[in-house]
PDB file of N, CA and C in Angstrom:
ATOM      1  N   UNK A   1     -20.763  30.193 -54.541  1.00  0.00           N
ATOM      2  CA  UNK A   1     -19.803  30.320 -55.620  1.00  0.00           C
ATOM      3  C   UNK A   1     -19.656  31.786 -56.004  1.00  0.00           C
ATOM      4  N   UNK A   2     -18.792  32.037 -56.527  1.00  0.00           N
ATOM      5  CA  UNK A   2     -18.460  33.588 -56.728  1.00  0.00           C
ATOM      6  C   UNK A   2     -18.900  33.432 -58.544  1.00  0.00           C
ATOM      7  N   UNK A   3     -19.335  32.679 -58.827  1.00  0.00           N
ATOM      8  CA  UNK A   3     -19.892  32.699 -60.120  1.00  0.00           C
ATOM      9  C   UNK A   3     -18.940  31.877 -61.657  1.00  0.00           C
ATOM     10  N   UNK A   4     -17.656  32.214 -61.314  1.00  0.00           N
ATOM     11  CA  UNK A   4     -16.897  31.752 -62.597  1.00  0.00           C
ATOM     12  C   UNK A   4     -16.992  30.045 -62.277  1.00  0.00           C
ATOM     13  N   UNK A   5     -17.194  29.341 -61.316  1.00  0.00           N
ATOM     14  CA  UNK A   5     -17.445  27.789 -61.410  1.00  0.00           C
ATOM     15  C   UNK A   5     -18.402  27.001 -62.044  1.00  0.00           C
ATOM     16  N   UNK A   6     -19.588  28.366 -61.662  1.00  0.00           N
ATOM     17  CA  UNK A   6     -20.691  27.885 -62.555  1.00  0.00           C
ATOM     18  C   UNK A   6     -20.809  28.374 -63.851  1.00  0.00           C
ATOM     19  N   UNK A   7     -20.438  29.401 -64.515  1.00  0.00           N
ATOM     20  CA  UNK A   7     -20.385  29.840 -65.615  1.00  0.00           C
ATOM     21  C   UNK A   7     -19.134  28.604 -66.524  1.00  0.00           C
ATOM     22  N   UNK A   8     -18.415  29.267 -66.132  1.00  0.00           N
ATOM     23  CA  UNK A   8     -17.395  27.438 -66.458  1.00  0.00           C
ATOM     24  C   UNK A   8     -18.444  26.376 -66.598  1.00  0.00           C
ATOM     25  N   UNK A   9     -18.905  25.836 -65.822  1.00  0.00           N
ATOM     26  CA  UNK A   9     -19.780  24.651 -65.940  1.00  0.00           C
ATOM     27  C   UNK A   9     -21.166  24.898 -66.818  1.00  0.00           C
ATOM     28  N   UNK A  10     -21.594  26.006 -66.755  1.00  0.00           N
ATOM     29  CA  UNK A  10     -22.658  26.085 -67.732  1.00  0.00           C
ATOM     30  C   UNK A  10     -22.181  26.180 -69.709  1.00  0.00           C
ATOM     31  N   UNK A  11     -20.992  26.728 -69.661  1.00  0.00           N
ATOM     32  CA  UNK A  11     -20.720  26.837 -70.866  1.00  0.00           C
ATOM     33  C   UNK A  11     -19.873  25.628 -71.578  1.00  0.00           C
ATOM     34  N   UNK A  12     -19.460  24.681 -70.455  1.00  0.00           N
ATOM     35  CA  UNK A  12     -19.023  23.612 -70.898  1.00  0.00           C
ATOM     36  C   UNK A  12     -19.999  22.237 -70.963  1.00  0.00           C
ATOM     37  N   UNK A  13     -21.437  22.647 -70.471  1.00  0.00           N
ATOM     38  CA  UNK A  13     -22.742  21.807 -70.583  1.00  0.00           C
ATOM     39  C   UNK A  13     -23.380  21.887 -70.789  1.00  0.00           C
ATOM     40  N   UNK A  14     -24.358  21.849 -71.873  1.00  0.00           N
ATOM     41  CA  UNK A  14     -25.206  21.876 -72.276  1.00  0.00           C
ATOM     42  C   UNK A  14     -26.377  21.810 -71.846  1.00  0.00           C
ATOM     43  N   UNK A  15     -26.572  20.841 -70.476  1.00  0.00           N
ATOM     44  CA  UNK A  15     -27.255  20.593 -69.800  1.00  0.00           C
ATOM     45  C   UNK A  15     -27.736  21.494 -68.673  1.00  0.00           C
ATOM     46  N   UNK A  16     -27.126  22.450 -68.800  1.00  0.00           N
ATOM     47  CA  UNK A  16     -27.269  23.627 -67.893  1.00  0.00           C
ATOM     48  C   UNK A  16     -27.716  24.473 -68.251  1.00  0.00           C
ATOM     49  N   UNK A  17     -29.318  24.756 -67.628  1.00  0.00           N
ATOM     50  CA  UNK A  17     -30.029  25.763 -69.024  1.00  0.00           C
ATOM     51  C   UNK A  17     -30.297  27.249 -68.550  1.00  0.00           C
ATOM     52  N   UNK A  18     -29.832  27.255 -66.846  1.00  0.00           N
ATOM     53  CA  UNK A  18     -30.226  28.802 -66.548  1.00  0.00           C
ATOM     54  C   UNK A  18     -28.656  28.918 -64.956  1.00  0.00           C
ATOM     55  N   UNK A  19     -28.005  30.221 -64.980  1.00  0.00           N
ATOM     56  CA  UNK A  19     -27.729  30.525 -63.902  1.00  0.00           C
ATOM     57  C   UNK A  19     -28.558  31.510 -62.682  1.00  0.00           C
ATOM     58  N   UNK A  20     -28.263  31.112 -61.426  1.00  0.00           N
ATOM     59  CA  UNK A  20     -28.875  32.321 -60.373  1.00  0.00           C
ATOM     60  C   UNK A  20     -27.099  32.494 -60.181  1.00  0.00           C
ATOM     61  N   UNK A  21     -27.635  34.247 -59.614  1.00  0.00           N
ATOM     62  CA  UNK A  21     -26.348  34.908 -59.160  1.00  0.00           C
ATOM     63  C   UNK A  21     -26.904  35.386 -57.923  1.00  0.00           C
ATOM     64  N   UNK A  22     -26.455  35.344 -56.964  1.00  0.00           N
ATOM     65  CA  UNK A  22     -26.981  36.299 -55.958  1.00  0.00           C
ATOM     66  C   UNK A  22     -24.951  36.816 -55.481  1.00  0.00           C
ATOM     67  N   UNK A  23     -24.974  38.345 -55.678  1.00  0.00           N
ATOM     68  CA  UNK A  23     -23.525  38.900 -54.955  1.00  0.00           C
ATOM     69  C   UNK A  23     -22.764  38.253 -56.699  1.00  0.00           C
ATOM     70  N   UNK A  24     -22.834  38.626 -57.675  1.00  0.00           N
ATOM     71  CA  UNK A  24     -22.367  37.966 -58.829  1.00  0.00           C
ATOM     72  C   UNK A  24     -20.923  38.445 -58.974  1.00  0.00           C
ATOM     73  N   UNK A  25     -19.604  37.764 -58.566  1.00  0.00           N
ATOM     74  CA  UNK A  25     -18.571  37.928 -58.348  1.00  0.00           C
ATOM     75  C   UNK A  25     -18.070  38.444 -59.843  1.00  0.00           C
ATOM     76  N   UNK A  26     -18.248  37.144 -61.104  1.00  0.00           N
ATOM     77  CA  UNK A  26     -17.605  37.751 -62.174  1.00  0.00           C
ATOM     78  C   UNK A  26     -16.430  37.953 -62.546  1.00  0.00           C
ATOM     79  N   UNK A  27     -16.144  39.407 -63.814  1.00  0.00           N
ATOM     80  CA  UNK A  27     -15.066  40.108 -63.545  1.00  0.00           C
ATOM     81  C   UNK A  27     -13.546  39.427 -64.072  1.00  0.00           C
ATOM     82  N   UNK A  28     -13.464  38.230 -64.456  1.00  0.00           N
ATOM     83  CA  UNK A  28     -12.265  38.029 -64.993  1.00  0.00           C
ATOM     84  C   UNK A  28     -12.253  37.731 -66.404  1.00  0.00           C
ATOM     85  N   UNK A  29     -11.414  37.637 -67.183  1.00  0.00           N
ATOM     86  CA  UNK A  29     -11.593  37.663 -68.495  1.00  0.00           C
ATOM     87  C   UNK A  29     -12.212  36.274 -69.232  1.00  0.00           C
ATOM     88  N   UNK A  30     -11.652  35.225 -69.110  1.00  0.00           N
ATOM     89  CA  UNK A  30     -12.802  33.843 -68.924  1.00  0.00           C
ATOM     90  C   UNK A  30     -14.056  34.340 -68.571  1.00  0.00           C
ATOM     91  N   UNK A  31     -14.525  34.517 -67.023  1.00  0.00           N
ATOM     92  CA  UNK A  31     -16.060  34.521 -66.997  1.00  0.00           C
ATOM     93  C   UNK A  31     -16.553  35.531 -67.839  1.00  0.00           C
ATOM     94  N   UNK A  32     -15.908  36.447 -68.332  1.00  0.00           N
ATOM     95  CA  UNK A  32     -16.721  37.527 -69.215  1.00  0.00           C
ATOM     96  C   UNK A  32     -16.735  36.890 -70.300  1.00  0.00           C
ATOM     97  N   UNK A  33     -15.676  36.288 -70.982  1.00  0.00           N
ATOM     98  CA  UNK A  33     -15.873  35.471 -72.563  1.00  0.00           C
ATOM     99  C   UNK A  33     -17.027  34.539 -72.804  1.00  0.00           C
ATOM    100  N   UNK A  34     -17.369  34.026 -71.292  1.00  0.00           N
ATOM    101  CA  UNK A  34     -17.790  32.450 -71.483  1.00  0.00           C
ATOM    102  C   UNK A  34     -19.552  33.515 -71.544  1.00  0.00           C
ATOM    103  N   UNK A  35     -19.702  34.668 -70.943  1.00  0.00           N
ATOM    104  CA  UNK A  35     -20.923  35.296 -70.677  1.00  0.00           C
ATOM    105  C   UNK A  35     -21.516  35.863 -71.778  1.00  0.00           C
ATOM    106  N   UNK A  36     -20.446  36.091 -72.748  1.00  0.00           N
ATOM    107  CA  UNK A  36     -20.726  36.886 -74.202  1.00  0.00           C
ATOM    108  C   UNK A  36     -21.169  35.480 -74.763  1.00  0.00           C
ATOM    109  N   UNK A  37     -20.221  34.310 -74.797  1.00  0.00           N
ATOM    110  CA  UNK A  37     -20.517  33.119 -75.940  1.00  0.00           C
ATOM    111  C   UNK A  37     -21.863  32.184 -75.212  1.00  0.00           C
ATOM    112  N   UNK A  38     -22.183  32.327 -73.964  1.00  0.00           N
ATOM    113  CA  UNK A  38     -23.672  31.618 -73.694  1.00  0.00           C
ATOM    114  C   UNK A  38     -24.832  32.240 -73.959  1.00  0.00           C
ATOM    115  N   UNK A  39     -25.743  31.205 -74.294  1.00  0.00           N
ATOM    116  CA  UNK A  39     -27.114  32.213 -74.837  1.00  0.00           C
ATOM    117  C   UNK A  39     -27.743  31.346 -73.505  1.00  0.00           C
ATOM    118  N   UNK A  40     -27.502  31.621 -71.946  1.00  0.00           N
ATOM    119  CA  UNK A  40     -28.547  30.552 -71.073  1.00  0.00           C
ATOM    120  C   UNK A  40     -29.319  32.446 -70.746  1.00  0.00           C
ATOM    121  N   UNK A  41     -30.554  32.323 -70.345  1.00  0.00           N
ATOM    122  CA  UNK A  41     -30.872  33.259 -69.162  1.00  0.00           C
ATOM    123  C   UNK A  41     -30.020  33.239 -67.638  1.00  0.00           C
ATOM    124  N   UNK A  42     -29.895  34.392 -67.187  1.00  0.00           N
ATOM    125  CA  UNK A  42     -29.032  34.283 -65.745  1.00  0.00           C
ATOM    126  C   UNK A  42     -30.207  35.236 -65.051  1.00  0.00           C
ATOM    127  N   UNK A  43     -30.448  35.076 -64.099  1.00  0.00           N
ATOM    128  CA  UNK A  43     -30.863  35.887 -62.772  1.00  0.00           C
ATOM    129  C   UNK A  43     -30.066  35.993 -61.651  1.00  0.00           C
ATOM    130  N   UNK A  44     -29.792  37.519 -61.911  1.00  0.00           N
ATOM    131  CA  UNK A  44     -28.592  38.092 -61.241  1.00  0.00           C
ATOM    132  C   UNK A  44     -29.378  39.035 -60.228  1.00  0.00           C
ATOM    133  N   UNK A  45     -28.693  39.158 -58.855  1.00  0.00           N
ATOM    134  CA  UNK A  45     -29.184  40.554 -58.234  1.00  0.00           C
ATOM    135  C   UNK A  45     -28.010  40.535 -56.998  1.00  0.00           C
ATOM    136  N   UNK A  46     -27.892  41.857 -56.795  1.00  0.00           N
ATOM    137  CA  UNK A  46     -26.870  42.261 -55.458  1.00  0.00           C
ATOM    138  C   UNK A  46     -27.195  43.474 -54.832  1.00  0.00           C
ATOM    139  N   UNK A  47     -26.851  43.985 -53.981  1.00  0.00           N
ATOM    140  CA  UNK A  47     -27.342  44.898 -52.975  1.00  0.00           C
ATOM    141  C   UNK A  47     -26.216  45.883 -53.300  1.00  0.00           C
ATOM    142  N   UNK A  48     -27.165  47.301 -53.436  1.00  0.00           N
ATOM    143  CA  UNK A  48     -26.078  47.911 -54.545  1.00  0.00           C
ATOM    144  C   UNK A  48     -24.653  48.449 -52.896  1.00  0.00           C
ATOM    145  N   UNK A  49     -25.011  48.281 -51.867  1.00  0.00           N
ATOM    146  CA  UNK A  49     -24.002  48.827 -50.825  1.00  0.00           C
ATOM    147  C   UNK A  49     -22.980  47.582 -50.576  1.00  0.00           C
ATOM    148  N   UNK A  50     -22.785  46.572 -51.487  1.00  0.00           N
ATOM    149  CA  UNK A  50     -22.007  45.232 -51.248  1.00  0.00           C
ATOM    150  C   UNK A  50     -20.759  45.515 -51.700  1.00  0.00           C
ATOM    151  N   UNK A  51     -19.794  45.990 -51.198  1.00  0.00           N
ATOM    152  CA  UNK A  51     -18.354  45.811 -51.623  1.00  0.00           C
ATOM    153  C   UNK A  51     -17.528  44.780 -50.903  1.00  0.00           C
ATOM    154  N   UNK A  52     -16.482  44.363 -51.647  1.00  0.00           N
ATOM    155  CA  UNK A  52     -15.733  43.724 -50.808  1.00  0.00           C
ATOM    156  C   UNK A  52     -14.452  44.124 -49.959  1.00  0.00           C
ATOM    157  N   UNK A  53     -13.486  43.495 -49.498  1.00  0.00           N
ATOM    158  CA  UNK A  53     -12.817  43.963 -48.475  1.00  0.00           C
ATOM    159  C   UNK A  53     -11.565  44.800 -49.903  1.00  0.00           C
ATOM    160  N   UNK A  54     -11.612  44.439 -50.865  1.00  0.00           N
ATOM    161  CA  UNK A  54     -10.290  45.377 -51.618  1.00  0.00           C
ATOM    162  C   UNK A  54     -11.203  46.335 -52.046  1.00  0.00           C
ATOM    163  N   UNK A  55     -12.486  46.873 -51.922  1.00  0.00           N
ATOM    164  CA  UNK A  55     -12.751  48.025 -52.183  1.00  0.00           C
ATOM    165  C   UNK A  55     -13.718  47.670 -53.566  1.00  0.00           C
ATOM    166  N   UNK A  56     -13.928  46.678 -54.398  1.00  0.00           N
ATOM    167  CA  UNK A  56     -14.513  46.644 -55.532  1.00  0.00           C
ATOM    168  C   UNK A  56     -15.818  46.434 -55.433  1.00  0.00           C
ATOM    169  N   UNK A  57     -16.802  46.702 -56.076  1.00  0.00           N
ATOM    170  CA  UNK A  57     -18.246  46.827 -55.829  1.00  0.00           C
ATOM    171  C   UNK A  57     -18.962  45.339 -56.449  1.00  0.00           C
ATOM    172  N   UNK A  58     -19.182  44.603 -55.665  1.00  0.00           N
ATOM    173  CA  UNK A  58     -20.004  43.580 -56.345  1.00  0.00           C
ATOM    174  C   UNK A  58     -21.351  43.933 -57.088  1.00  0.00           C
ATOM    175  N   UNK A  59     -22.297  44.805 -56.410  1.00  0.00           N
ATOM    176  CA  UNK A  59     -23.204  45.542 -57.817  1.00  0.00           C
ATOM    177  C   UNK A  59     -22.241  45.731 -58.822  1.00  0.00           C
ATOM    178  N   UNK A  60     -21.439  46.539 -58.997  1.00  0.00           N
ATOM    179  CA  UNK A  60     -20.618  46.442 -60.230  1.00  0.00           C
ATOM    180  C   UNK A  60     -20.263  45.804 -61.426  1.00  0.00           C
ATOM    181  N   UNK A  61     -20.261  44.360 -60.370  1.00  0.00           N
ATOM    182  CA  UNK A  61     -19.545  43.331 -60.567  1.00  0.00           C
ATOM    183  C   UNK A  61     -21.039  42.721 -61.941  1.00  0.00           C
ATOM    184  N   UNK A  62     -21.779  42.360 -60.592  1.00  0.00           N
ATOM    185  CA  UNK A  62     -23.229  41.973 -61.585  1.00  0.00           C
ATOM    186  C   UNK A  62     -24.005  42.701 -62.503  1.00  0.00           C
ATOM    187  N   UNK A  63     -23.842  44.394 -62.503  1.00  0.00           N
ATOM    188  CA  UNK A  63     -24.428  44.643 -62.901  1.00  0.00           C
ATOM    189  C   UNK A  63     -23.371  44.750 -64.932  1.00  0.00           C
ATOM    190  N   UNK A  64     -22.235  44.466 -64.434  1.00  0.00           N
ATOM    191  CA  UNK A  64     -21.476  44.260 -65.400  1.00  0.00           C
ATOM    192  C   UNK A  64     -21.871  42.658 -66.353  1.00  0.00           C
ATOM    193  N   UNK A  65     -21.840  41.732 -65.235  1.00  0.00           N
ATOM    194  CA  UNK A  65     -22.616  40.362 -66.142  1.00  0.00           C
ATOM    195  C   UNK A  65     -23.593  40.699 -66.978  1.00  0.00           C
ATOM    196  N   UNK A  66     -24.234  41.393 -66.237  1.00  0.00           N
ATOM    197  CA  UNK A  66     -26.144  41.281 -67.119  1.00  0.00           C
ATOM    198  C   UNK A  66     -25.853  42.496 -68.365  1.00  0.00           C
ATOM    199  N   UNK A  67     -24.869  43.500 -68.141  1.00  0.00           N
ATOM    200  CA  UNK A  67     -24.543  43.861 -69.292  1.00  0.00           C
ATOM    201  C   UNK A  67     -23.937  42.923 -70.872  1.00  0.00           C
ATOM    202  N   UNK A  68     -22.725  42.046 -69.981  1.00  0.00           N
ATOM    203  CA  UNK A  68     -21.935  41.019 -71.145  1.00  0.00           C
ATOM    204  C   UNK A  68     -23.258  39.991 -71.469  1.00  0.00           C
ATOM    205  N   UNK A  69     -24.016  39.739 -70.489  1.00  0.00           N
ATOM    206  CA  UNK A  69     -25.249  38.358 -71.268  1.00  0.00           C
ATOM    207  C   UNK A  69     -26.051  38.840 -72.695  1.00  0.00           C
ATOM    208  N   UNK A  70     -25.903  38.066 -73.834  1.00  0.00           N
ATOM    209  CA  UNK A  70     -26.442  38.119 -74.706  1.00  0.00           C
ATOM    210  C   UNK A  70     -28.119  37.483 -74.702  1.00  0.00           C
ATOM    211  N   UNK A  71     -28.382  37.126 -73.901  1.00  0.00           N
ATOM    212  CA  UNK A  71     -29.820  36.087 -73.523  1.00  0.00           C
ATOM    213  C   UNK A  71     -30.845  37.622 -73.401  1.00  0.00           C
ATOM    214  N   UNK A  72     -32.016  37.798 -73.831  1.00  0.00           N
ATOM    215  CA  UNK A  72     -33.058  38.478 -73.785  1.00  0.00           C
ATOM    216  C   UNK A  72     -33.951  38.212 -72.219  1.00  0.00           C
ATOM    217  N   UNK A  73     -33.446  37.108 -71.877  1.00  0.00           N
ATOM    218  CA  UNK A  73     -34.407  37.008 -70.609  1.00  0.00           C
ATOM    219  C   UNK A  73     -33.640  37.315 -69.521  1.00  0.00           C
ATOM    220  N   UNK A  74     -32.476  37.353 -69.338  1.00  0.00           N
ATOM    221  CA  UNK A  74     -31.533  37.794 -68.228  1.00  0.00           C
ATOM    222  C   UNK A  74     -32.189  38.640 -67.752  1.00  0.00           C
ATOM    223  N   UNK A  75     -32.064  38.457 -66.405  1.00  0.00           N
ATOM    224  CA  UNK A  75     -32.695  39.438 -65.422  1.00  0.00           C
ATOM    225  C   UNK A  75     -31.617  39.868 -64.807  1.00  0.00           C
ATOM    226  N   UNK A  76     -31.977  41.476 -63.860  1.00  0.00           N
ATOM    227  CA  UNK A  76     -30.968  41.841 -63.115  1.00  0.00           C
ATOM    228  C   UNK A  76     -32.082  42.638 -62.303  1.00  0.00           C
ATOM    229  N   UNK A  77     -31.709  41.972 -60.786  1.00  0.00           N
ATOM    230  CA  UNK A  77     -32.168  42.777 -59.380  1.00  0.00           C
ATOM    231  C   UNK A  77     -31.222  43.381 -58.884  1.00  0.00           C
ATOM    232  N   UNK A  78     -31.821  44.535 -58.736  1.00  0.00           N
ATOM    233  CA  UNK A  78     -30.733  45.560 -57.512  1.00  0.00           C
ATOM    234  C   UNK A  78     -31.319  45.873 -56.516  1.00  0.00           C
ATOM    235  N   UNK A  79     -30.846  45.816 -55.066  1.00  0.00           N
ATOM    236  CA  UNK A  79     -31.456  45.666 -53.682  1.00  0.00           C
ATOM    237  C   UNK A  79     -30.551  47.059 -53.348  1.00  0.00           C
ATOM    238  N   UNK A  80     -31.398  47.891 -52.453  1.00  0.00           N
ATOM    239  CA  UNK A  80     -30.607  48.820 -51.845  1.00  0.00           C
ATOM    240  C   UNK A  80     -29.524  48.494 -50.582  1.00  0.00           C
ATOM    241  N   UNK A  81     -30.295  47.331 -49.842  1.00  0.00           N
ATOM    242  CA  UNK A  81     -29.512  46.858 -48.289  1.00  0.00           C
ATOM    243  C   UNK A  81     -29.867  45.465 -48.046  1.00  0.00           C
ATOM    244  N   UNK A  82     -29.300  44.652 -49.183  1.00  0.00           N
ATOM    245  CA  UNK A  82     -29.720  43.106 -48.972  1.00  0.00           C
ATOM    246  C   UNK A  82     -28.772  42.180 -48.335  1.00  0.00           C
ATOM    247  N   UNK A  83     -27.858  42.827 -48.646  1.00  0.00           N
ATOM    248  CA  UNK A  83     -26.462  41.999 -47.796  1.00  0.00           C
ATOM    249  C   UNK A  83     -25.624  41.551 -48.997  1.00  0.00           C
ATOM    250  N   UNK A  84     -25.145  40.224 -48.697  1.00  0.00           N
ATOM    251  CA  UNK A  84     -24.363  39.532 -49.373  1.00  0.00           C
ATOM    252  C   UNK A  84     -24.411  38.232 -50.028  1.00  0.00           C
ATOM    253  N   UNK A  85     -24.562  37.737 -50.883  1.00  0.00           N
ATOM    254  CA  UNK A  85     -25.207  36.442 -51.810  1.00  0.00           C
ATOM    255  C   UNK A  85     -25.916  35.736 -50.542  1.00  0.00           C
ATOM    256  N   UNK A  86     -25.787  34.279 -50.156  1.00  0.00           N
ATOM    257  CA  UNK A  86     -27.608  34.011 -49.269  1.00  0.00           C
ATOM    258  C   UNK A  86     -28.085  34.558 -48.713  1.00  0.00           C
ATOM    259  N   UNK A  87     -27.257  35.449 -48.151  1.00  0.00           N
ATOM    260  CA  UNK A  87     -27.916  36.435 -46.866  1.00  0.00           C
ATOM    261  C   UNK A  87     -28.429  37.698 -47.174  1.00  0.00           C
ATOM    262  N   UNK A  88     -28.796  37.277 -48.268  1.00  0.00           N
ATOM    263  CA  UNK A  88     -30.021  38.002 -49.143  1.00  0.00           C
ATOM    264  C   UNK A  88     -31.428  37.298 -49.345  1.00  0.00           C
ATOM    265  N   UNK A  89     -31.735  36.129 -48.797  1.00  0.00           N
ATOM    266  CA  UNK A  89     -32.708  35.195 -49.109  1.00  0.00           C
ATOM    267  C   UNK A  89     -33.218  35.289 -47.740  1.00  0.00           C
ATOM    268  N   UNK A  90     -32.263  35.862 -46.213  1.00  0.00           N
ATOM    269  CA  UNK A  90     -32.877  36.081 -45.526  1.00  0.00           C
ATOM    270  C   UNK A  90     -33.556  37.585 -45.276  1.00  0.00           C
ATOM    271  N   UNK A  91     -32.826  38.513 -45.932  1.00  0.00           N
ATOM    272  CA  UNK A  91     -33.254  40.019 -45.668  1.00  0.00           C
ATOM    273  C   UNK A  91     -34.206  40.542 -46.655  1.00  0.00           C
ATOM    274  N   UNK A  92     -34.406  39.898 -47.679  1.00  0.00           N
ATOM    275  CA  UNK A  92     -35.062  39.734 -49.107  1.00  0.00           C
ATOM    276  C   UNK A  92     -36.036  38.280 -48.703  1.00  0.00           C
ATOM    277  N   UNK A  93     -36.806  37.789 -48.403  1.00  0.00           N
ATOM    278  CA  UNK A  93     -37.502  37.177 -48.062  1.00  0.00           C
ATOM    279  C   UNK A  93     -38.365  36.442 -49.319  1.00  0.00           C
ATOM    280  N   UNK A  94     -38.875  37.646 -50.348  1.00  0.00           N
ATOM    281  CA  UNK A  94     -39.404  37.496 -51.662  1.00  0.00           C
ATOM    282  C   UNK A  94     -38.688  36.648 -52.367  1.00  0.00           C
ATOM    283  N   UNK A  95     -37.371  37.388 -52.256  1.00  0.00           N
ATOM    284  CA  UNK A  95     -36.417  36.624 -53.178  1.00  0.00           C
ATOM    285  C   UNK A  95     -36.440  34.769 -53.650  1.00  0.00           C
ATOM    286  N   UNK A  96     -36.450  34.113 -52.635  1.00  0.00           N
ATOM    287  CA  UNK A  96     -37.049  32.676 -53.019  1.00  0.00           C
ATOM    288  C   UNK A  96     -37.979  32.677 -53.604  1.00  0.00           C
ATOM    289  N   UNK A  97     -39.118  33.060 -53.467  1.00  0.00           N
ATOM    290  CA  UNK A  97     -40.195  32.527 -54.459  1.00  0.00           C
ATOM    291  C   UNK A  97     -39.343  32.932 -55.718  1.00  0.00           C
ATOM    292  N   UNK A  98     -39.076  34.335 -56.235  1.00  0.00           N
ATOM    293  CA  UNK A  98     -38.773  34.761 -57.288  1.00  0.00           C
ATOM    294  C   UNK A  98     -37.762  33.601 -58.077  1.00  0.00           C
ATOM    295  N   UNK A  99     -36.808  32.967 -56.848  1.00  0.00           N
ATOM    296  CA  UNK A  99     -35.985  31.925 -57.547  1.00  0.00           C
ATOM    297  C   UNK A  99     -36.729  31.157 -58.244  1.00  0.00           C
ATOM    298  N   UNK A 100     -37.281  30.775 -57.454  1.00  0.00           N
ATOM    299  CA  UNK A 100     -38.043  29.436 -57.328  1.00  0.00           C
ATOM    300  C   UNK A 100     -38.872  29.189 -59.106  1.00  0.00           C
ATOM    301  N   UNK A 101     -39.537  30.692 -58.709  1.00  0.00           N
ATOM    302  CA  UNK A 101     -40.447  30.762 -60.189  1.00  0.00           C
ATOM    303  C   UNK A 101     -39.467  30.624 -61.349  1.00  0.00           C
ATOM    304  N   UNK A 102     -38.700  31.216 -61.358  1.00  0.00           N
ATOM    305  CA  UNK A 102     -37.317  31.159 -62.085  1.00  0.00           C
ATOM    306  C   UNK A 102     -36.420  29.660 -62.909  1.00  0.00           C
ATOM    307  N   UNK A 103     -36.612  29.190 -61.571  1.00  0.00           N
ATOM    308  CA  UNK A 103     -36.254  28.258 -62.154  1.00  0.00           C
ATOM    309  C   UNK A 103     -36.997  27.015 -62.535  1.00  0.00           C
ATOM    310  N   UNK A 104     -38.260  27.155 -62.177  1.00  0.00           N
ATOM    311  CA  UNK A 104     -39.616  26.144 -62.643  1.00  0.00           C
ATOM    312  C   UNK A 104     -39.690  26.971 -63.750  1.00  0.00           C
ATOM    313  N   UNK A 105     -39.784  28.051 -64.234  1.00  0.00           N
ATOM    314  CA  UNK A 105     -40.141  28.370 -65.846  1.00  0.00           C
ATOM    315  C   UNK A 105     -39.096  28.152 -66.746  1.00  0.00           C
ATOM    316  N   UNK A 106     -37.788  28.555 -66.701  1.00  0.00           N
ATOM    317  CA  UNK A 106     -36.731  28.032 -67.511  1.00  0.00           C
ATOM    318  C   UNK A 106     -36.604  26.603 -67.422  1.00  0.00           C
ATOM    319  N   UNK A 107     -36.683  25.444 -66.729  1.00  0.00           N
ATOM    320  CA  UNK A 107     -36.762  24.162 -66.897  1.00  0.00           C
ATOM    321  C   UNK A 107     -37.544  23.994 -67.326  1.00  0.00           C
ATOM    322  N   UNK A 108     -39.214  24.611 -67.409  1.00  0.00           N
ATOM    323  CA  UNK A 108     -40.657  23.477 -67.570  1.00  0.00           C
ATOM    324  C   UNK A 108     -40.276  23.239 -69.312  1.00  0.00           C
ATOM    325  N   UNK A 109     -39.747  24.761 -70.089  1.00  0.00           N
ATOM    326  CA  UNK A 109     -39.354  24.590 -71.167  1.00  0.00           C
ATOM    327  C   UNK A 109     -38.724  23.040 -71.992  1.00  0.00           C
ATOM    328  N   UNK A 110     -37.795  22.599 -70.694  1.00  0.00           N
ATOM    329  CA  UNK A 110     -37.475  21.472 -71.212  1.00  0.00           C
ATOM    330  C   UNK A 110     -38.315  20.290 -71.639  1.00  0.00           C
ATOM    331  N   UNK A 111     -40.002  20.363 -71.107  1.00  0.00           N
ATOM    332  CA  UNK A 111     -40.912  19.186 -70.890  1.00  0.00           C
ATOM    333  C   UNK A 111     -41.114  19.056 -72.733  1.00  0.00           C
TER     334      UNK A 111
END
């Protein structure tokens, strides 16, 4: 997802208590509104050499989300040469666990 499907869906559910971003697309005026009015944690990260084909910088992009998130726990990773959203889980290897932990600690909250 380039991110505004799930941000859409997180701010219209309640039930949705954390986003991952990997390559965090962003950037339109909706996903920025919906990013100011959610209080979820997001874990965001992109490889700061990731542009796309019109020239715009997806670091940019994310590092612009984790600016608009009002949440104290939002995280933001920056990779020097990770690639492009999954294909960062293969060149970044760490990166899964880090999900992983991620998202077992923001859910266990729910117990």
């Amino acid at each position: 997802s380039r991110g505004g499907p799930a941000v859409a869906a997180a701010y219209q559910d309640d039930r949705i208590k954390t986003i991952v971003g990997l390559s965090f697309y962003g950037g339109n005026e909706t996903t920025d509104q919906y990013i100011t009015e959610m209080d979820i944690p997001l874990f965001l990260t992109a490889s700061i050499n990731d542009v796309r084909a019109d020239g715009r910088s997806l670091a940019e992009a994310t590092r612009n989300t984790y600016r608009l998130s009002n949440n104290k726990e939002t995280e933001l990773i920056m990779y020097d040469d990770a690639g492009r959203g999954s294909a960062m889980l293969k060149t970044k290897p760490e990166l899964t666990g880090m999900i992983v932990r991620w998202i077992n600690e923001k859910l266990s909250d729910l117990n």
